[in-house]
Protein backbone atom coordinates (compact mmCIF):
# COMPACT_ATOMS: atom_id res chain seq x y z
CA UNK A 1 -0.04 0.39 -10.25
CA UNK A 2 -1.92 -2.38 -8.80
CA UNK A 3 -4.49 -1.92 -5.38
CA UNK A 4 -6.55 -4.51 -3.33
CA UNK A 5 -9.73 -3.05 -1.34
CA UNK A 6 -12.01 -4.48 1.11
CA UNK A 7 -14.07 -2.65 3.54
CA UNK A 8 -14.65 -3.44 7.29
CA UNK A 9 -16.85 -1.01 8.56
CA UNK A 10 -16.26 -0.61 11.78
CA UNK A 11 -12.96 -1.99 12.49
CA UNK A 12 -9.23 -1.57 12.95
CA UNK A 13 -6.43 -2.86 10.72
CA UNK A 14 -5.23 -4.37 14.86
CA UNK A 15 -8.46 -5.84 15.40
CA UNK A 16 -8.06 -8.45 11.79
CA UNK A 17 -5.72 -11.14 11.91
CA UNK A 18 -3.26 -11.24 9.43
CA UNK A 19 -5.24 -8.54 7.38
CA UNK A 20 -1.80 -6.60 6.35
CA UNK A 21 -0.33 -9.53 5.60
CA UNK A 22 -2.95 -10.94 3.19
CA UNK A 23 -3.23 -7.32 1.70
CA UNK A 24 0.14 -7.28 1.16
CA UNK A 25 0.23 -10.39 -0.66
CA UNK A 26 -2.74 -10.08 -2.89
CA UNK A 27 -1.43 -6.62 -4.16
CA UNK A 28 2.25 -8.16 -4.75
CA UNK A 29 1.47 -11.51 -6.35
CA UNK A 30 0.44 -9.63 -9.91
CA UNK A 31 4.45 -7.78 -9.62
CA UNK A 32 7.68 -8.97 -10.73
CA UNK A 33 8.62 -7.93 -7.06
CA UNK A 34 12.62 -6.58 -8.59
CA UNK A 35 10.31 -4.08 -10.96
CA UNK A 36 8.35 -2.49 -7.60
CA UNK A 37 9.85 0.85 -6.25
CA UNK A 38 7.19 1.24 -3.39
CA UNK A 39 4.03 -0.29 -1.57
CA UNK A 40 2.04 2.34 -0.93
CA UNK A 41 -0.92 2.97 1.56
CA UNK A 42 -1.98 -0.60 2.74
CA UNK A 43 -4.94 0.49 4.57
CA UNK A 44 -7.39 3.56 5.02
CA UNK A 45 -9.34 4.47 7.49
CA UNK A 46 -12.60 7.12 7.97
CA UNK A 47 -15.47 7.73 11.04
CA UNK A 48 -18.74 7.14 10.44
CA UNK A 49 -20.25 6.43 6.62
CA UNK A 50 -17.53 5.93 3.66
CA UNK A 51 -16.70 9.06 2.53
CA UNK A 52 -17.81 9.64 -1.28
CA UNK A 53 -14.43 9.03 -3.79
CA UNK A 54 -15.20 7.57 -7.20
CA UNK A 55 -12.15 7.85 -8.31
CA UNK A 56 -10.27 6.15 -4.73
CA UNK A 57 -7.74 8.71 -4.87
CA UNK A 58 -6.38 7.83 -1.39
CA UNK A 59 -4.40 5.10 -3.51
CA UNK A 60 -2.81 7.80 -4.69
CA UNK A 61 -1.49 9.12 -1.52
CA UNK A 62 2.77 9.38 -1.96
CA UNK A 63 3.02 8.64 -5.77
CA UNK A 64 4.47 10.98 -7.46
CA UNK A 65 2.74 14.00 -9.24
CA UNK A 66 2.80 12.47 -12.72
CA UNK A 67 0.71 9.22 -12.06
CA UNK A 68 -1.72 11.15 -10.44
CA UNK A 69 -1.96 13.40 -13.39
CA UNK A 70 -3.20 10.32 -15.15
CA UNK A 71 -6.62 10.02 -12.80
CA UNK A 72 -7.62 13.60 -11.87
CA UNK A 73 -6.38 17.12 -13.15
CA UNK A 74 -6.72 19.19 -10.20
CA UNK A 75 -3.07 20.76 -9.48
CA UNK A 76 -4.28 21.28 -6.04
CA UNK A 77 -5.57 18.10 -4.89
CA UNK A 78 -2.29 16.81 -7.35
CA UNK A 79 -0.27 19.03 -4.60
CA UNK A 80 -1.88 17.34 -1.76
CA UNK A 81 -1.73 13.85 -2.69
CA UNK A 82 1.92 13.90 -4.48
CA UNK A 83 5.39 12.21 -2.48
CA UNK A 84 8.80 11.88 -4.26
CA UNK A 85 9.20 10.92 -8.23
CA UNK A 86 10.79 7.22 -8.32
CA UNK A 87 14.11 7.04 -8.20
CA UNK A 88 16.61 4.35 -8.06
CA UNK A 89 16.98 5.47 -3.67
CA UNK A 90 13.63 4.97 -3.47
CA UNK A 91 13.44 1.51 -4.92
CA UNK A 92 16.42 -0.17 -3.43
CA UNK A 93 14.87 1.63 -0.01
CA UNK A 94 11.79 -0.65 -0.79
CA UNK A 95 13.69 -3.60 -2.07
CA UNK A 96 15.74 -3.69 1.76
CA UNK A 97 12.86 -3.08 2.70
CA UNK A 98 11.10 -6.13 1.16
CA UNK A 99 13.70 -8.15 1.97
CA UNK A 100 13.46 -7.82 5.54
CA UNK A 101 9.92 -8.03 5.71
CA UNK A 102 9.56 -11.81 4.23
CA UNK A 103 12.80 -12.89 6.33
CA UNK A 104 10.59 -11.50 9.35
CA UNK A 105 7.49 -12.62 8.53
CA UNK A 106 9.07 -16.06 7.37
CA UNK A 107 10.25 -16.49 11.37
CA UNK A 108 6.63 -15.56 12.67
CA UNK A 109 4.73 -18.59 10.46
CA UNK A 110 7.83 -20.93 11.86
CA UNK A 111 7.62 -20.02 15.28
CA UNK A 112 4.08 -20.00 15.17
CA UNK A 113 3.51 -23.47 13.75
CA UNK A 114 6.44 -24.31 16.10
CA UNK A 115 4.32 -23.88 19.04
């Protein structure tokens, strides 16, 4: 599991150019990209002053119930937190997925230094 944080107090993932994008990137480039069965949360968002979490379990948010189990204990917040197991679905979902993404985003940089 690898993550990528920044914070921007007081913004909107809209309001930063390219900010998905470069997020994106920066958590992909350490992954063999044919091993990864799902991105995960690419951004998080709270009102007022950063809530307290040592342990940033909002990374967490979707994975399945077993890699949580590695960072906290509590079955509830486990519960809470936990999506689907892997499966072989869910990575070929991500993998179309993928693939349409960089064909996408591969047109917008074109077009845009078209213009």
């Amino acid at each position: 599991m690898e993550s990528c944080t920044f914070d921007l107090p007081s913004y909107n993932i809209q309001r930063i150019e390219n900010a998905y994008h470069n997020l994106r990137a920066e958590v992909l480039k350490a992954q063999r990209t044919d091993q990864v069965y799902d991105a995960g949360w690419i951004c998080h968002s709270w009102t007022g002053e950063r809530p307290e979490d040592p342990l940033e379990l909002w990374h967490y948010a979707d994975a399945p119930a077993g890699i949580i189990r590695q960072v906290i204990s509590d079955e509830r917040k486990i519960r809470q937190l936990a999506g689907p197991d892997y499966t072989e679905e869910r990575q070929q979902r991500w993998q179309e997925f993928n693939t349409r993404y960089l064909e996408d985003r591969k047109r917008e940089l074109e077009e845009g230094s078209a213009a």
